[in-house]
Protein backbone atom coordinates (compact mmCIF):
# COMPACT_ATOMS: atom_id res chain seq x y z
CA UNK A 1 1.07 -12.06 -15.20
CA UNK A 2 -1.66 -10.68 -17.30
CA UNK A 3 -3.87 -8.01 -16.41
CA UNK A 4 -6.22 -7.67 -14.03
CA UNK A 5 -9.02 -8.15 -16.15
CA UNK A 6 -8.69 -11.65 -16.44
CA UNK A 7 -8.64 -14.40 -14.07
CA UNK A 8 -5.43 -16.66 -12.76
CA UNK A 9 -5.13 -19.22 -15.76
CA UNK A 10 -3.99 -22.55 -15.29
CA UNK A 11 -0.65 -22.29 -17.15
CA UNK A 12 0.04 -19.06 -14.45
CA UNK A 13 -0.83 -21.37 -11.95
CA UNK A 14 1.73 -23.77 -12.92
CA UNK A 15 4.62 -20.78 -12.89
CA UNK A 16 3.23 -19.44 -9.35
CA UNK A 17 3.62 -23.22 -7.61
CA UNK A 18 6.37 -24.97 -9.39
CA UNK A 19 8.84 -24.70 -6.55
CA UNK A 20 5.88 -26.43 -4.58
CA UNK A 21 5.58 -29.85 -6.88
CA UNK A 22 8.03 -31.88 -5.32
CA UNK A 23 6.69 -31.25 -1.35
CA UNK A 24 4.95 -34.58 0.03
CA UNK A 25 2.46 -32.29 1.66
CA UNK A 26 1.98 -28.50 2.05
CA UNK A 27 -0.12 -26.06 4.54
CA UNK A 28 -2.10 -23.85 2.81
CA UNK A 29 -3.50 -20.78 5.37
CA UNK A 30 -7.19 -20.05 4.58
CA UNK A 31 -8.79 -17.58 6.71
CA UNK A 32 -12.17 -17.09 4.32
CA UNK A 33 -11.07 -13.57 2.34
CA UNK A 34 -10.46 -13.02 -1.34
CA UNK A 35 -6.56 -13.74 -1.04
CA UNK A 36 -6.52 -16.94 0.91
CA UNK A 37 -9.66 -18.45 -0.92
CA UNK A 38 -8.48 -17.47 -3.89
CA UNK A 39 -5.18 -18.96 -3.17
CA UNK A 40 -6.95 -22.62 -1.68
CA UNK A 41 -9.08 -23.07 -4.77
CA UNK A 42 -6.04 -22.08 -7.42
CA UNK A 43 -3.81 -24.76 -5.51
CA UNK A 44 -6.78 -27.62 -5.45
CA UNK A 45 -6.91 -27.07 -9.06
CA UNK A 46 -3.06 -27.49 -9.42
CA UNK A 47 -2.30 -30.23 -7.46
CA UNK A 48 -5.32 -31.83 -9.27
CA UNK A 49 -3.08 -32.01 -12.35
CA UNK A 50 0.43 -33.44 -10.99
CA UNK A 51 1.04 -37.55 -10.21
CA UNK A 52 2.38 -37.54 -7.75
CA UNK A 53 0.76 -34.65 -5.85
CA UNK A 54 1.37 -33.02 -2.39
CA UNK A 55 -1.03 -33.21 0.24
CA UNK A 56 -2.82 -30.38 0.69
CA UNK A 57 -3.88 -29.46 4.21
CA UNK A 58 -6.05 -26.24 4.68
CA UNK A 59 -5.34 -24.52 7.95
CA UNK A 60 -7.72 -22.18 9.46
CA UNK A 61 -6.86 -20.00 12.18
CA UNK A 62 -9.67 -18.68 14.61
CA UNK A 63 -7.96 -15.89 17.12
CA UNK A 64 -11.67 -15.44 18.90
CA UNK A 65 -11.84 -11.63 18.40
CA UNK A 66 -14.86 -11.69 16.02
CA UNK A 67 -18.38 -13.76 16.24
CA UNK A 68 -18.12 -14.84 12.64
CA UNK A 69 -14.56 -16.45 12.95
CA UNK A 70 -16.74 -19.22 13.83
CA UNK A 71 -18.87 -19.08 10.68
CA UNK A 72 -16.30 -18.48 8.02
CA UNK A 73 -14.11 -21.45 9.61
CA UNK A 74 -17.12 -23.55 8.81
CA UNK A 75 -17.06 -22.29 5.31
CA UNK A 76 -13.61 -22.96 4.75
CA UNK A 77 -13.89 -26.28 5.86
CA UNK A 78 -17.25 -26.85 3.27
CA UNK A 79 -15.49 -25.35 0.54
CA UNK A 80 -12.13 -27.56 1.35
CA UNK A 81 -14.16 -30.63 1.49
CA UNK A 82 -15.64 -29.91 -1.84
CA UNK A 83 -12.10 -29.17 -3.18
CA UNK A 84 -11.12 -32.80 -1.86
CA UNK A 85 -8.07 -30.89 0.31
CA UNK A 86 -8.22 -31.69 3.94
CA UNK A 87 -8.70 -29.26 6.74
CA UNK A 88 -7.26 -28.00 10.24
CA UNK A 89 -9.03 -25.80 12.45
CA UNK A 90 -6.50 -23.90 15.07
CA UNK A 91 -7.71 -22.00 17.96
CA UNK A 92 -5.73 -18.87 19.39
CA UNK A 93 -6.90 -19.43 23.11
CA UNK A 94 -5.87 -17.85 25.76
CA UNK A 95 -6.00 -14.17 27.17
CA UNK A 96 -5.69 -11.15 24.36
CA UNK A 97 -3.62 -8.32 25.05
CA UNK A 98 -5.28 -4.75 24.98
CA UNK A 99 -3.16 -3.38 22.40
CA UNK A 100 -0.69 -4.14 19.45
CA UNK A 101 -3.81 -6.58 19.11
CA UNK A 102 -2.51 -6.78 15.05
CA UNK A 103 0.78 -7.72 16.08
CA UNK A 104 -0.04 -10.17 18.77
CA UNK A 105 -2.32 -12.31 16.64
CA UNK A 106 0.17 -12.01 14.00
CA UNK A 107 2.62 -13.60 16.09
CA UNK A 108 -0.12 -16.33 17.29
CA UNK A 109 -1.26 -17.12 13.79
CA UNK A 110 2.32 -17.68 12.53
CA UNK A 111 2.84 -19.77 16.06
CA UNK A 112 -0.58 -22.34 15.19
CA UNK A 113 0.51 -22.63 11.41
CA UNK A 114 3.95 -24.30 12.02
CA UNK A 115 2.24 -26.16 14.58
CA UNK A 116 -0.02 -27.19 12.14
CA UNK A 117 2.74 -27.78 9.80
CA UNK A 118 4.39 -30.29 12.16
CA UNK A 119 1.15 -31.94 12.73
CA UNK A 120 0.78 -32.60 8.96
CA UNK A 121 4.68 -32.95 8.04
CA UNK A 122 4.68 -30.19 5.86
CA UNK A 123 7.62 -28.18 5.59
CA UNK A 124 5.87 -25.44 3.78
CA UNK A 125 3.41 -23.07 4.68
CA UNK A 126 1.76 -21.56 1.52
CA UNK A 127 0.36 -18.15 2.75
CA UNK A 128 -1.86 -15.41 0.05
CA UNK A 129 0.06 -11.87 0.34
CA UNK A 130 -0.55 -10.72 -2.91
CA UNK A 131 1.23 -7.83 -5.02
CA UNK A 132 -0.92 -5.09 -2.56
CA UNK A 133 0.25 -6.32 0.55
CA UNK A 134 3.73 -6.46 -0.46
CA UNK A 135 3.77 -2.51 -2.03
CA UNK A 136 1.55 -1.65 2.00
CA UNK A 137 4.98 -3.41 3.38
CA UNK A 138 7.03 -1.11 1.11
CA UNK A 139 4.84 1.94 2.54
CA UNK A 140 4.89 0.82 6.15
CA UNK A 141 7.99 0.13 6.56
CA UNK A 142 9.43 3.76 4.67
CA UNK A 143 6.93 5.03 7.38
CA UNK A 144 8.92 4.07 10.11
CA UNK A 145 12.11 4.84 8.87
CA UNK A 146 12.68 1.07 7.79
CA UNK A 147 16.93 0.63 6.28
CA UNK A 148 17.24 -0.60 2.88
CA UNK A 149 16.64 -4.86 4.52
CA UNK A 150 12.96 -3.23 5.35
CA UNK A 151 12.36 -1.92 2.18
CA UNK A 152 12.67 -4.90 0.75
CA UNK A 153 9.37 -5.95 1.74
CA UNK A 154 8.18 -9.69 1.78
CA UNK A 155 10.67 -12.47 -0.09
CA UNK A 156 8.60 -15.22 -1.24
CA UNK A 157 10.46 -17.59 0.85
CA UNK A 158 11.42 -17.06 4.43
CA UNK A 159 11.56 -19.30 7.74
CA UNK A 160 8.25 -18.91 9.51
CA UNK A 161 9.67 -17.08 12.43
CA UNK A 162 11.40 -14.34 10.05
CA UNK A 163 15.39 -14.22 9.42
CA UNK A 164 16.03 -13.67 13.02
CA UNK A 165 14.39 -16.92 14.26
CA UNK A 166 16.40 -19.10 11.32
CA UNK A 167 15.67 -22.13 9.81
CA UNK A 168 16.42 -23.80 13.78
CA UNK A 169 13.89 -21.99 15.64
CA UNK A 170 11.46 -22.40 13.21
CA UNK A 171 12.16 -25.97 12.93
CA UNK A 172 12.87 -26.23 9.37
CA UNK A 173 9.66 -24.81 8.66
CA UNK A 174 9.38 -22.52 5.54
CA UNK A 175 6.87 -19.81 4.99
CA UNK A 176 6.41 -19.16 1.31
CA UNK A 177 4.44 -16.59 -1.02
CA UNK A 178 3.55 -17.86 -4.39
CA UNK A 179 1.09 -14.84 -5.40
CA UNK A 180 3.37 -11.54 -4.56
CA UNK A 181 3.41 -10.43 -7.94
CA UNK A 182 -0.55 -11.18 -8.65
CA UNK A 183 -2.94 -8.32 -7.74
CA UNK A 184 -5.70 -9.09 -5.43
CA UNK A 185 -8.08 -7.25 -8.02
CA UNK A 186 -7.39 -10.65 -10.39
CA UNK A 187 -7.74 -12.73 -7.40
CA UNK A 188 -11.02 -11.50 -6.84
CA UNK A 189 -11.73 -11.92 -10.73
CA UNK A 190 -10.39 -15.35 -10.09
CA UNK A 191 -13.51 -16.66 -7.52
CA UNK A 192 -16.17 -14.71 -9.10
CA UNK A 193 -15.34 -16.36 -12.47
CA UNK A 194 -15.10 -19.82 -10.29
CA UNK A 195 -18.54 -18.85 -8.43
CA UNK A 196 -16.78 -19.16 -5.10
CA UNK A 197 -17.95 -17.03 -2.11
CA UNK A 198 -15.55 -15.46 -0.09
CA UNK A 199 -15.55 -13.37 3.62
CA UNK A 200 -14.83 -9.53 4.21
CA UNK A 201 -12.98 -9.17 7.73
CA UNK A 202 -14.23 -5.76 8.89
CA UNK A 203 -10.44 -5.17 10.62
CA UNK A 204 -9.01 -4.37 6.86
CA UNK A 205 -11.30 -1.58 6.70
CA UNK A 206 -10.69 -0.58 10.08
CA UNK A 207 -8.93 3.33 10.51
CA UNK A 208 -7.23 2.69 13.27
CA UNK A 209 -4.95 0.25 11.99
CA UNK A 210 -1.92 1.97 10.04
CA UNK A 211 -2.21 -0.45 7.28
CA UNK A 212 -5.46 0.06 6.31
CA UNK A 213 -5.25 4.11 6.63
CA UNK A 214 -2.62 3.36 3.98
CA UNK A 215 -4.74 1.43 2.30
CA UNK A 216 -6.79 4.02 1.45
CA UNK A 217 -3.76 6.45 0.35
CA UNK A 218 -3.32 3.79 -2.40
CA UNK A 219 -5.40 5.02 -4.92
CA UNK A 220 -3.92 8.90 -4.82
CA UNK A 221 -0.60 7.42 -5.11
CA UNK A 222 -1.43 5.67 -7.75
CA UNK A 223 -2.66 8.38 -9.73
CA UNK A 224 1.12 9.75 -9.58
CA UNK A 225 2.56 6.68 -10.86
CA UNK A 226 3.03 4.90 -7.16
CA UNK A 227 1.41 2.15 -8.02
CA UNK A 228 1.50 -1.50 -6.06
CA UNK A 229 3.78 -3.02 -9.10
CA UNK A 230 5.88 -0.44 -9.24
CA UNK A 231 6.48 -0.19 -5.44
CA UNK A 232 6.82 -3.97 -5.68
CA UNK A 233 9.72 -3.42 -8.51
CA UNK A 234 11.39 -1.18 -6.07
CA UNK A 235 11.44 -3.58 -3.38
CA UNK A 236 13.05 -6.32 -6.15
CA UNK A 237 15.59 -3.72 -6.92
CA UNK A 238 16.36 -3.23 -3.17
CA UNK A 239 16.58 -6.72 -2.40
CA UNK A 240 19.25 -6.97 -4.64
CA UNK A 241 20.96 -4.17 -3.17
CA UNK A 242 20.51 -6.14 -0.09
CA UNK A 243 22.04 -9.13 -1.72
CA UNK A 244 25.14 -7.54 -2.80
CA UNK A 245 25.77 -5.66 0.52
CA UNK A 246 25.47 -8.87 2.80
CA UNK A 247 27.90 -10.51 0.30
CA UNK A 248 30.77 -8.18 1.65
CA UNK A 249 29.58 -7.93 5.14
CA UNK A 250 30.03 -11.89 4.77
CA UNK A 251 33.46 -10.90 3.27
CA UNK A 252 34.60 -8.87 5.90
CA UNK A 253 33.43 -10.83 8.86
CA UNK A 254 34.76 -13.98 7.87
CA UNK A 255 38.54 -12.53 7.14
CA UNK A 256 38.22 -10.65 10.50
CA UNK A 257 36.89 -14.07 12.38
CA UNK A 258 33.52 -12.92 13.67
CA UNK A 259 31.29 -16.12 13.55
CA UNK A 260 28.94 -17.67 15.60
CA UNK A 261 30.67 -18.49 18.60
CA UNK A 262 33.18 -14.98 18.52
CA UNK A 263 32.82 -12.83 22.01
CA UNK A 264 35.12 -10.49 21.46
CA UNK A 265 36.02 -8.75 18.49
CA UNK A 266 39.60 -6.36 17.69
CA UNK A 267 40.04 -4.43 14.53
CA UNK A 268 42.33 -1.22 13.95
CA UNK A 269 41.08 2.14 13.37
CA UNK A 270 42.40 1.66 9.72
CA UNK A 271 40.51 -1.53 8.92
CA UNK A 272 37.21 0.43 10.37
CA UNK A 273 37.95 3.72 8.00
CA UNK A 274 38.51 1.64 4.98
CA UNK A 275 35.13 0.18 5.50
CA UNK A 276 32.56 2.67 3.14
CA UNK A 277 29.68 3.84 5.60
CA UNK A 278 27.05 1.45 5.13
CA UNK A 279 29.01 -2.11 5.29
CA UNK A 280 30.38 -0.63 8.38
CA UNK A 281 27.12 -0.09 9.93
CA UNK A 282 26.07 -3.47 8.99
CA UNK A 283 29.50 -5.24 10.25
CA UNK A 284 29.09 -3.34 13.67
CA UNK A 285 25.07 -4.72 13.67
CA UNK A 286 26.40 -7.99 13.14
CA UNK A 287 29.24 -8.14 15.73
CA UNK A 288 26.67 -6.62 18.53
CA UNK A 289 23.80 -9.53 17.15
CA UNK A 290 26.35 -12.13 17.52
CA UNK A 291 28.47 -10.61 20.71
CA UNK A 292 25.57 -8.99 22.76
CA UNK A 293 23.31 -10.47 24.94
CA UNK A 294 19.71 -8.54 24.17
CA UNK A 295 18.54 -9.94 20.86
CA UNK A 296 17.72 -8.05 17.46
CA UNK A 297 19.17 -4.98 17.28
CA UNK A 298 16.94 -1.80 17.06
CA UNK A 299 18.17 -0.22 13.28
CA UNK A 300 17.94 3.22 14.74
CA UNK A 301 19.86 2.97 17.84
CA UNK A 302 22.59 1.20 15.72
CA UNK A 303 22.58 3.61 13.01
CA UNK A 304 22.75 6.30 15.81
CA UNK A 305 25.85 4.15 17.40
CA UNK A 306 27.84 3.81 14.07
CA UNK A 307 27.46 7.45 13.57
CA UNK A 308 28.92 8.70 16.72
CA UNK A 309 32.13 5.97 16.66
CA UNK A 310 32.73 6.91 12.53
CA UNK A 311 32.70 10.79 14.00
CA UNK A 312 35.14 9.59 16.83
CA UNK A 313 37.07 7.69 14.63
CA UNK A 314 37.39 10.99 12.14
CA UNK A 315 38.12 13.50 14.91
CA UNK A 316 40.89 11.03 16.41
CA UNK A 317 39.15 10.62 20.22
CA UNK A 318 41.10 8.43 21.87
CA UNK A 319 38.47 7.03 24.39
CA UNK A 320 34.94 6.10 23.82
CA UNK A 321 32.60 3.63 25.00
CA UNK A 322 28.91 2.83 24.52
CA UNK A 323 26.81 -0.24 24.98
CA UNK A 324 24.03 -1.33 22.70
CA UNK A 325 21.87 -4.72 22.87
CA UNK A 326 24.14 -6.12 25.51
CA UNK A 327 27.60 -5.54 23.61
CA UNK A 328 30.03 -2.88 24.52
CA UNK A 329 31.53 -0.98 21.31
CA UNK A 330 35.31 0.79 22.89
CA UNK A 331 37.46 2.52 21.07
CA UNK A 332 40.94 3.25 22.37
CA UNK A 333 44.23 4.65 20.91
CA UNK A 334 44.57 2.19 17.90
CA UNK A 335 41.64 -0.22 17.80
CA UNK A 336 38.14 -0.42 18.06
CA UNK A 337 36.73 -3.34 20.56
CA UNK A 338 33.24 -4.81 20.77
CA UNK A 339 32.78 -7.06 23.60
CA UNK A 340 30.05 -8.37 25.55
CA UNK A 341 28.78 -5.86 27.59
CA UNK A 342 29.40 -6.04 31.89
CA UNK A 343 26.26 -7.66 33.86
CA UNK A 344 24.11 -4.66 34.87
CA UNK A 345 23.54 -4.55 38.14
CA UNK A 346 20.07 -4.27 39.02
CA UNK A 347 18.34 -2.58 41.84
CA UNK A 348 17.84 -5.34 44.22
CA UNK A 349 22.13 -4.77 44.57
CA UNK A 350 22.25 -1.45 44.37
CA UNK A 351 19.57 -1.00 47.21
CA UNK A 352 22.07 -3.57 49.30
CA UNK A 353 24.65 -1.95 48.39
CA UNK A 354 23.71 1.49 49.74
CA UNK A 355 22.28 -0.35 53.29
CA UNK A 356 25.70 -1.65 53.83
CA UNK A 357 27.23 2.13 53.46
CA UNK A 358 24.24 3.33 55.59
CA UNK A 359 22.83 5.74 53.39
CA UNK A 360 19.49 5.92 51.76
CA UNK A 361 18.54 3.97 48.32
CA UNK A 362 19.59 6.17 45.06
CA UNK A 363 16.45 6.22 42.87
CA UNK A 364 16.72 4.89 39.31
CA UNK A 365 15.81 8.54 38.03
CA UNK A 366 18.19 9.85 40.06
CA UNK A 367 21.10 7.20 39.43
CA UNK A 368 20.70 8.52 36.16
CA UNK A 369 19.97 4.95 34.77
């Protein structure tokens, strides 16, 4: 990709969307900014070229948490018209919570656009996170103490409910990224050299949101050489880091039979040793995911987990038990067992319990649960 400078050519248009050619129809998400106007009017002028051509379907989400959501839906749809690309107009109705406001809509928006992918029979979603967002990712997710599968930042192609929802829940639905190595400086470049207008949401500039405080620690970084592309390269050079890790996780869960449908899982003390540190965290994750009961588990509270059964393991404890995400990790003289974890009794029983011994209900504070 050339510098910023200059504006999105054709010929890097054609590089950007070439996995995209052969779809009968694609959703492009166009809220009114730079990235996703930038993104409708380089795709228009792509598909414009290839016979045959996808359909191009411009979806517009309105969450109703500004007054001009109304107005720059209107101007997507004029500038869509006059790009010959149909458009969709999804609402996000409903009431809004009072905070993680971000992450709710988030989780909305991505909700409407495979609807809206359904609705047109697209089995992409073509969405404008550019080479900044993915480096703010990178930042955000180091921030939080992200493992090495958050620092990876944003693949260009995922399922539109994230790895954990899969291809299934998602219902074959495919989110993908075509501009995550273009800066949003030569997107900008892009429609001024196109005279297109674009909007500014106000929330990107807003301190209260992590992001944006980021944001603004951009430039500094910069200055020291942490710049977007080469906090992008790093996430590259972790995802392939990733790659190679999950190849012997795969390894060593297939030879010792954990698969989808496995509840119960038995390997000797000696197996677990000979694992190196981080493919045994990431076996025990994937046992508990597929074993336990809860859903995702939390990265911390498993890295926590693996650490105290590695130092039981090493100081040759013969007993130990702990349950995480509804799976029950025991170790006992010779092998380490992860099960699904016992029912837990809740307080309705426990209040019934103590009535029938005729004593007084044990608080949960108390019970020490």
């Amino acid at each position: 990709m050339r510098g910023v400078d200059g504006a999105v050519s054709e010929a890097e248009a054609d590089v950007l969307f070439a996995d995209l050619a052969a779809e009968p129809a694609l959703v492009v998400a166009v809220s009114g900014g730079p990235d996703s106007t930038a993104l409708l009017h380089l795709m228009a002028r792509w598909r414009a070229k290839l016979r045959p051509s996808p359909r191009l379907v411009a979806v517009t989400i309105d969450h109703g948490l500004r007054p001009e959501s109304k107005r720059e839906a209107a101007a997507v749809k004029r500038l869509s018209e006059k790009l010959a690309v149909e458009h969709m107009l999804m609402r996000w109705t409903g009431e809004k919570p009072s905070t993680g406001i971000q992450e709710a809509a988030r989780v909305a928006r991505y909700r409407l656009l495979r609807t809206a992918a359904r609705r047109a029979r697209a089995r992409c979603v073509v969405t404008a996170h550019t080479l900044d967002d993915q480096a703010e990712t990178v930042l955000f997710r180091m921030a939080r103490g992200s493992g090495l599968a958050g620092i990876c930042g944003m693949a260009r192609r995922v399922p539109i409910d994230g790895p954990a929802g899969g291809a299934e829940r998602s219902g074959g639905v495919v989110l993908v990224r075509p501009l995550l190595d273009v800066p949003k400086a030569q997107l900008i470049v892009t429609l001024h050299e196109a005279g297109i207008r674009y909007a500014e949401d106000p929330s990107n500039v807003d301190p209260r949101f992590a992001r944006t405080r980021l944001r603004r620690l951009m430039p500094a970084l910069a200055e020291e050489g942490l710049t977007p592309r080469c906090l992008a390269r790093l996430a590259r050079r972790v995802q392939r880091s990733e790659a190679a890790h999950e190849a012997v996780v795969n390894e060593a869960a297939g030879r010792l039979g954990l698969g989808s449908e496995t509840r119960k899982l038995v390997l000797s003390r000696g197996e677990w040793s000979a694992f190196p540190d981080e493919i045994a965290l990431r076996l025990l994750g994937r046992a508990i995911g597929t074993i336990g009961t809860e859903g995702p588990v939390e990265f911390g509270k498993l890295e926590a987990l693996s650490e105290a059964l590695n130092a039981a393991v090493a100081t040759g404890v013969e007993r130990f038990r702990r349950t995480l995400a509804g799976a029950m990790v025991s170790l006992q003289k010779t092998c380490i067992i992860i099960s699904r974890a016992p029912a837990r009794r809740g307080k309705a029983f426990r209040e019934a319990r103590t009535r029938k011994r005729g004593s007084k209900p044990v608080s949960d504070s108390a019970s020490g649960r």
